[in-house]
Protein backbone atom coordinates (compact mmCIF):
# COMPACT_ATOMS: atom_id res chain seq x y z
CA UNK A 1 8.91 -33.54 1.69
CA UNK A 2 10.03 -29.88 3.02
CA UNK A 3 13.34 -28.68 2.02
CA UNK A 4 16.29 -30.18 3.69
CA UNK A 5 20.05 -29.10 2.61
CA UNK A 6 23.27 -30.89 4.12
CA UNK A 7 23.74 -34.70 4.95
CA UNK A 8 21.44 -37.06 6.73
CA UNK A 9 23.97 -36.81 9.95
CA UNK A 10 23.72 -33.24 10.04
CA UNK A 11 19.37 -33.89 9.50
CA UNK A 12 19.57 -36.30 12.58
CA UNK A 13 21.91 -34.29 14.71
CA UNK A 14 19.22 -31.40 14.51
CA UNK A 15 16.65 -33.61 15.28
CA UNK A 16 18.41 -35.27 18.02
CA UNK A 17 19.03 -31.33 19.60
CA UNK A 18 15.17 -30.94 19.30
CA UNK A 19 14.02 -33.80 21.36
CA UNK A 20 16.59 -33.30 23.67
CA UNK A 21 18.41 -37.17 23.22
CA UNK A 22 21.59 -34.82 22.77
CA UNK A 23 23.20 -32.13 23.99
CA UNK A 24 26.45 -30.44 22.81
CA UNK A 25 26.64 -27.25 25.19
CA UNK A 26 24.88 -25.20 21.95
CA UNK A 27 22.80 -22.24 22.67
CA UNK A 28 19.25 -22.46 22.44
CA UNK A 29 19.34 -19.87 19.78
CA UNK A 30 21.56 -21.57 17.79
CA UNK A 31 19.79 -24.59 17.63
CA UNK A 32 16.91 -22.79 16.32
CA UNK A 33 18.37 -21.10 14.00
CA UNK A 34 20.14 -23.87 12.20
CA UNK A 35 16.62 -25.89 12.79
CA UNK A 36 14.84 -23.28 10.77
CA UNK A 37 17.48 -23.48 7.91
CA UNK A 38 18.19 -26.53 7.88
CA UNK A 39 15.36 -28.41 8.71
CA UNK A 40 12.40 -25.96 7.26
CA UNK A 41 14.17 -24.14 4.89
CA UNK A 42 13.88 -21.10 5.77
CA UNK A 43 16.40 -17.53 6.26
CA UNK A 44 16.81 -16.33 9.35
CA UNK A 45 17.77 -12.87 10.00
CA UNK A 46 18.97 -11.70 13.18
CA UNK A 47 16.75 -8.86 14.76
CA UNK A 48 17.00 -5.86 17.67
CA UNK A 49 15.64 -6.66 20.70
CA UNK A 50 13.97 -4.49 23.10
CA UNK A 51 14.18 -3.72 26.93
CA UNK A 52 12.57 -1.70 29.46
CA UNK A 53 14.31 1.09 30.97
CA UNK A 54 12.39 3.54 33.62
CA UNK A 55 8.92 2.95 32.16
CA UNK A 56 10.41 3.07 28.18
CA UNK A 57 10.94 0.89 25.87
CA UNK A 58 14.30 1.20 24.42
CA UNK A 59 15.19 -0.77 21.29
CA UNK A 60 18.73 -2.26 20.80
CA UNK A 61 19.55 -0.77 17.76
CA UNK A 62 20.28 2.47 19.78
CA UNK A 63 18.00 4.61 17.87
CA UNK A 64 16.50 7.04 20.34
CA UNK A 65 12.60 6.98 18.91
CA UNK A 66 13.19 3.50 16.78
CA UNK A 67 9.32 3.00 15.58
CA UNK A 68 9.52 -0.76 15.74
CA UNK A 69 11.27 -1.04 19.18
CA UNK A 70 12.77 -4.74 19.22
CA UNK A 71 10.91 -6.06 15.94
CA UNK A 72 12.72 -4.86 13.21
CA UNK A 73 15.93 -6.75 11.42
CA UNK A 74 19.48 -5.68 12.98
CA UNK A 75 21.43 -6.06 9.22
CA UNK A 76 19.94 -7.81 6.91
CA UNK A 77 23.41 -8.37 5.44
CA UNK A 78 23.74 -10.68 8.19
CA UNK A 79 21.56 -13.09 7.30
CA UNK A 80 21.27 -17.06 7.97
CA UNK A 81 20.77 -18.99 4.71
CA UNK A 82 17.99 -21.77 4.32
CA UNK A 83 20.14 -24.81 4.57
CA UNK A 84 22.47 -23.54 7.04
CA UNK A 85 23.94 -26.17 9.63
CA UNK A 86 24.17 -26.46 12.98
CA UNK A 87 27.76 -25.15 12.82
CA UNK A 88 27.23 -22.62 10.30
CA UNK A 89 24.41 -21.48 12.25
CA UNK A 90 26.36 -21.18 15.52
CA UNK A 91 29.15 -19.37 13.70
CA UNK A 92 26.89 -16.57 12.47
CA UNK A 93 25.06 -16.20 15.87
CA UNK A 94 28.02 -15.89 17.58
CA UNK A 95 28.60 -12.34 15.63
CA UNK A 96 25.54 -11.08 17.04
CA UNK A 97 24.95 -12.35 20.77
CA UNK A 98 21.77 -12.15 21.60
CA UNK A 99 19.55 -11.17 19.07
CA UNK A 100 16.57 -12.10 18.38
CA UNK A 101 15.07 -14.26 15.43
CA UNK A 102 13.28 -12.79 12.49
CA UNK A 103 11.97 -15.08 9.47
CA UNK A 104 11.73 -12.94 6.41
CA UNK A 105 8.33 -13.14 4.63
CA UNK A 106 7.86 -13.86 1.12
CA UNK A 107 10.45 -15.75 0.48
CA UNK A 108 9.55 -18.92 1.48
CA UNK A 109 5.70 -18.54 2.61
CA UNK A 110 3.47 -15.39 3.51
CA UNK A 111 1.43 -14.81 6.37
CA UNK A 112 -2.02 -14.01 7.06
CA UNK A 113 -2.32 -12.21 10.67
CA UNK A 114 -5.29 -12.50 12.78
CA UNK A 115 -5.88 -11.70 16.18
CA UNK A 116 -4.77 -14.18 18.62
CA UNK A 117 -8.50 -15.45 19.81
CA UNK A 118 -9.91 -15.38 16.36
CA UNK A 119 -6.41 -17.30 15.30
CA UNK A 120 -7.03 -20.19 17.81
CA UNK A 121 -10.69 -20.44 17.22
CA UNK A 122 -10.25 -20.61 13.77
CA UNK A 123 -7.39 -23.23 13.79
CA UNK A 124 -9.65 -25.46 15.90
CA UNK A 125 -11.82 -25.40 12.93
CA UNK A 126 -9.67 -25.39 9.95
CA UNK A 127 -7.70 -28.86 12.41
CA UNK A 128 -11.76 -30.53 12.42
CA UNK A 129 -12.11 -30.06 8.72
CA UNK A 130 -8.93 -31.46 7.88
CA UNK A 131 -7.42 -29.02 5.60
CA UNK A 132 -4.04 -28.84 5.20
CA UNK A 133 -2.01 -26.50 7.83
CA UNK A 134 0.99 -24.85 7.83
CA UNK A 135 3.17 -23.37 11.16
CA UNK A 136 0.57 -21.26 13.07
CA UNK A 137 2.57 -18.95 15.70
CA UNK A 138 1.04 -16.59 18.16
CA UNK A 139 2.95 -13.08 19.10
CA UNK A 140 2.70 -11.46 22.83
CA UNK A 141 0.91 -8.87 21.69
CA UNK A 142 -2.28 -10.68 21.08
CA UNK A 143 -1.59 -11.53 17.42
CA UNK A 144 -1.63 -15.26 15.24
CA UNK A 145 0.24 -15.68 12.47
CA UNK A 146 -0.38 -17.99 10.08
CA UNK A 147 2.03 -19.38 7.61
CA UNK A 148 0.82 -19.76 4.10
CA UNK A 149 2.35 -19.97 0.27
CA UNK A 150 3.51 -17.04 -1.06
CA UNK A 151 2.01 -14.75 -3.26
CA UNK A 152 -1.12 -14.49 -0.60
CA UNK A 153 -0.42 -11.12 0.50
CA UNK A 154 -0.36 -9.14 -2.68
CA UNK A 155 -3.56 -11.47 -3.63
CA UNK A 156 -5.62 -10.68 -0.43
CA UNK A 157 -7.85 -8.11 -1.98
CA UNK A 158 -8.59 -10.60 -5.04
CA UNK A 159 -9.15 -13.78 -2.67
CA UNK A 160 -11.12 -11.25 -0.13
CA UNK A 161 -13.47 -10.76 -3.15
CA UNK A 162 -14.08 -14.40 -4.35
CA UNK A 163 -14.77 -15.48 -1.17
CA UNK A 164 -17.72 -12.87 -0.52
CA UNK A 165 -15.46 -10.88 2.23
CA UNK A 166 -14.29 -8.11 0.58
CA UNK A 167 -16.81 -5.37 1.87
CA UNK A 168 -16.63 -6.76 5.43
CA UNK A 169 -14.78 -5.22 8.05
CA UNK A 170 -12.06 -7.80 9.48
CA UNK A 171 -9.22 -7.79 11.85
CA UNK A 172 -7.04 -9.45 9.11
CA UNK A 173 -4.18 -8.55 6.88
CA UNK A 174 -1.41 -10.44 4.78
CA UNK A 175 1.97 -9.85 5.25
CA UNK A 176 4.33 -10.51 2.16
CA UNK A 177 8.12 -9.50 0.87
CA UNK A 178 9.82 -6.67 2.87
CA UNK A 179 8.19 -7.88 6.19
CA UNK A 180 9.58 -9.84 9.34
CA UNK A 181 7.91 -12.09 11.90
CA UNK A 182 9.89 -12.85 15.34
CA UNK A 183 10.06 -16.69 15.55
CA UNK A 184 10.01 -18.75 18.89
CA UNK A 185 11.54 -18.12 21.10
CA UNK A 186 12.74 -15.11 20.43
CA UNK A 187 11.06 -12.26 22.88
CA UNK A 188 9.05 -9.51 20.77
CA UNK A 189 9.16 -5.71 21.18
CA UNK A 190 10.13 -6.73 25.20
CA UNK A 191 6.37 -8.30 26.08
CA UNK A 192 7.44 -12.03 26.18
CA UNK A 193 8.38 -14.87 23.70
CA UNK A 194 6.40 -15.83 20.48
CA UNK A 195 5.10 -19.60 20.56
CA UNK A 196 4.22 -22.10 18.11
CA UNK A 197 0.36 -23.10 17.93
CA UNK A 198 1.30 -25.41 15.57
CA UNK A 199 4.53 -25.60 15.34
CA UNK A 200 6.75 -26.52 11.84
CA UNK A 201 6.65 -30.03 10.45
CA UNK A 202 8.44 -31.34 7.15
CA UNK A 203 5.61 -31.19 5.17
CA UNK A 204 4.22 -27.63 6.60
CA UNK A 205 7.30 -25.81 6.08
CA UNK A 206 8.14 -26.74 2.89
CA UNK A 207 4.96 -26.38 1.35
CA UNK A 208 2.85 -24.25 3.03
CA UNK A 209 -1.44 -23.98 2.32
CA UNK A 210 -2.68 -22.08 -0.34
CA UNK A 211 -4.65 -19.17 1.45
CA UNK A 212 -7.29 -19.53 -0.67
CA UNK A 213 -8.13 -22.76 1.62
CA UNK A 214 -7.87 -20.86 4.56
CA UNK A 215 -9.11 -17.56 4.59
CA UNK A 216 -13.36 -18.08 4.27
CA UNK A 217 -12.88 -20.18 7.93
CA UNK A 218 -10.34 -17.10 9.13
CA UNK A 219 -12.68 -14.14 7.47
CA UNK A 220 -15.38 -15.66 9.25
CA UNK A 221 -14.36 -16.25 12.81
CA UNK A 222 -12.53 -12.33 12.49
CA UNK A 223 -16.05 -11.39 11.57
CA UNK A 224 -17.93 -13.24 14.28
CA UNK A 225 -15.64 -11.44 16.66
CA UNK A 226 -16.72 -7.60 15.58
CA UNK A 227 -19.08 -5.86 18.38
CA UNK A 228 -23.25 -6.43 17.47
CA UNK A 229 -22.50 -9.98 14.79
């Protein structure tokens, strides 16, 4: 089972939201937010958001040269708790109207980024072979991001080196504590919404795949992508 917090109402309520059986006049946002704490566990933070203004990008925080324009945490003070509900969640969002949704990584799972071609190719693959998935998510800017257990970025190098890839040039990295993905369907850096490839389940969420399990299939589709292989 995936980590759950609060009472079986408040479980079914959020469920209810999801497939749309019920509707209480709560914002999207809201309802994703408490979804991600309370259903998958997970802290939400809420995040700048980015527009375009005269050919610019211009970031919400109001920093005139921000370097992450509309992908970077607002406060992190202001954080969503795993196990959060739906009223909790709504309470906090309301502080910050319209932000956008950032998971913080490390805490709860890492992620291993691909590119978004060599993310769905390889997904098709790891989904024949029946290995065990987590959340896969794929970013407007051509990116995939897939959710594993943590610990996987700081042990990339090691894992890169067991599994014969560690000499090979590859459009991969691991992101671990101290970084932020945007979560759907929150809009990134002002070039559209992230999606879900495969989106959380119970199961997924709370316990994500080793990346040990994962990365020879995603080292070698990144590889088979390189110009002249």
């Amino acid at each position: 089972m995936g980590f759950t917090i609060g009472s079986i109402r408040e479980i079914r309520e959020l469920r209810e939201l999801r497939s749309g059986t019920r509707r209480r006049g709560r914002a999207p946002v809201c309802t994703a937010v408490a979804e991600y704490t309370g259903l998958w566990g997970w802290d939400v933070v809420p995040g700048a958001r980015a527009t375009r203004v005269g050919g610019r990008t211009e970031c919400s925080c109001g920093a005139p040269r921000c370097p992450s324009p509309g992908a970077h945490p607002l406060d992190e003070s202001l954080l969503v708790p795993a196990g959060a509900t739906l009223d909790e969640a709504t309470a906090a969002w309301e502080r910050v109207p319209g932000a956008a949704l950032l998971l913080p990584v490390g805490r709860a799972f890492d992620v291993i980024e691909v590119s978004e071609s060599a993310g769905r190719r390889a997904l098709a693959r790891l989904e024949r072979m029946g290995l065990p998935l987590g959340p896969v998510a794929v970013a407007p800017h051509g990116r995939a991001w897939f959710f594993v257990a943590t610990g996987a970025a700081a042990g990339l190098p090691r894992l890169l080196y067991r599994t014969g890839w560690d000499d090979a040039v590859l459009d991969l990295r691991g992101l671990g504590p101290g970084d932020h993905v945007t979560a759907p369907p929150s809009d990134l850096g002002g070039l559209g919404p992230v999606r879900w490839l495969r989106p959380p389940t119970l199961e997924g969420a709370g316990r994500p795949p080793q990346a040990r399990l994962l990365l020879g299939t995603l080292a070698y589709v990144c590889h088979r992508e390189l110009p002249g292989s």
